[in-house]
Protein backbone atom coordinates (compact mmCIF):
# COMPACT_ATOMS: atom_id res chain seq x y z
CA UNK A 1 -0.05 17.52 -8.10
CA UNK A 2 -0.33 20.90 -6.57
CA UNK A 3 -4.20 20.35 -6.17
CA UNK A 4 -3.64 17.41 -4.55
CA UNK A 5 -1.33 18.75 -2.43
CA UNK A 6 -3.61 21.73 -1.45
CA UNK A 7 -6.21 19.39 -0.56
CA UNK A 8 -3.81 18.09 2.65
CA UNK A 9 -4.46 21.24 4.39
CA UNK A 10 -8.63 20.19 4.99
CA UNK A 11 -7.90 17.10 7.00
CA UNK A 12 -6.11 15.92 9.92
CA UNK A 13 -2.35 14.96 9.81
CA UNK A 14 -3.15 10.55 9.96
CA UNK A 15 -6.47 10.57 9.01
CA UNK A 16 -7.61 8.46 6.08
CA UNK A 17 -8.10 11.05 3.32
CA UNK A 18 -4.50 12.25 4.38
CA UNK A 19 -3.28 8.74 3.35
CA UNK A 20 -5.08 8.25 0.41
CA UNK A 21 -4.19 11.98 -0.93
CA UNK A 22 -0.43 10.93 -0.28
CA UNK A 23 -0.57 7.49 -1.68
CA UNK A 24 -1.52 9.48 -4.66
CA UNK A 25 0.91 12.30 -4.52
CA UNK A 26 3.37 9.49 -4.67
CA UNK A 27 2.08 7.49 -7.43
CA UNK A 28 1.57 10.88 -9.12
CA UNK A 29 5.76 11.33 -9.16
CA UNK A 30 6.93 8.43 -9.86
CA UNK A 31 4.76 8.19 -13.09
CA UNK A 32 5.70 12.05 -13.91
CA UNK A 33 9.82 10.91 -12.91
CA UNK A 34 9.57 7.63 -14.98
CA UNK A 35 8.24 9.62 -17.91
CA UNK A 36 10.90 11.75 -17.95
CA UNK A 37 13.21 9.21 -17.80
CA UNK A 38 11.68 7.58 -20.59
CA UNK A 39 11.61 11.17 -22.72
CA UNK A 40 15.56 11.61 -21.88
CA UNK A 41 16.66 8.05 -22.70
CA UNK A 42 14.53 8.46 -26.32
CA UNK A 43 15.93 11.34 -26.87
CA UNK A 44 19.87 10.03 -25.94
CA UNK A 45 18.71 7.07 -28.74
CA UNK A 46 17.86 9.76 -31.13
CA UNK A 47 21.22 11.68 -31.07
């Protein structure tokens, strides 16, 4: 995610590979924060 992030600095603030990089960013989270959601509930089960 930091790549991605990096990459913002190269274009300008609404153009479209600013959208598309943060479309990504954000998919990029919510898959990472639903994993770990899914780690911590499995691992509640386990205990």
């Amino acid at each position: 995610m930091k790549k991605l992030e990096s990459s913002l600095k190269f274009y300008a603030l609404e153009s479209a590979p600013t959208i598309a990089l943060n479309a990504q960013i954000e998919k990029t989270k919510r898959r990472t924060s639903c994993r770990i959601w899914l780690d911590n509930t499995l691992m509640s089960l386990k205990t």
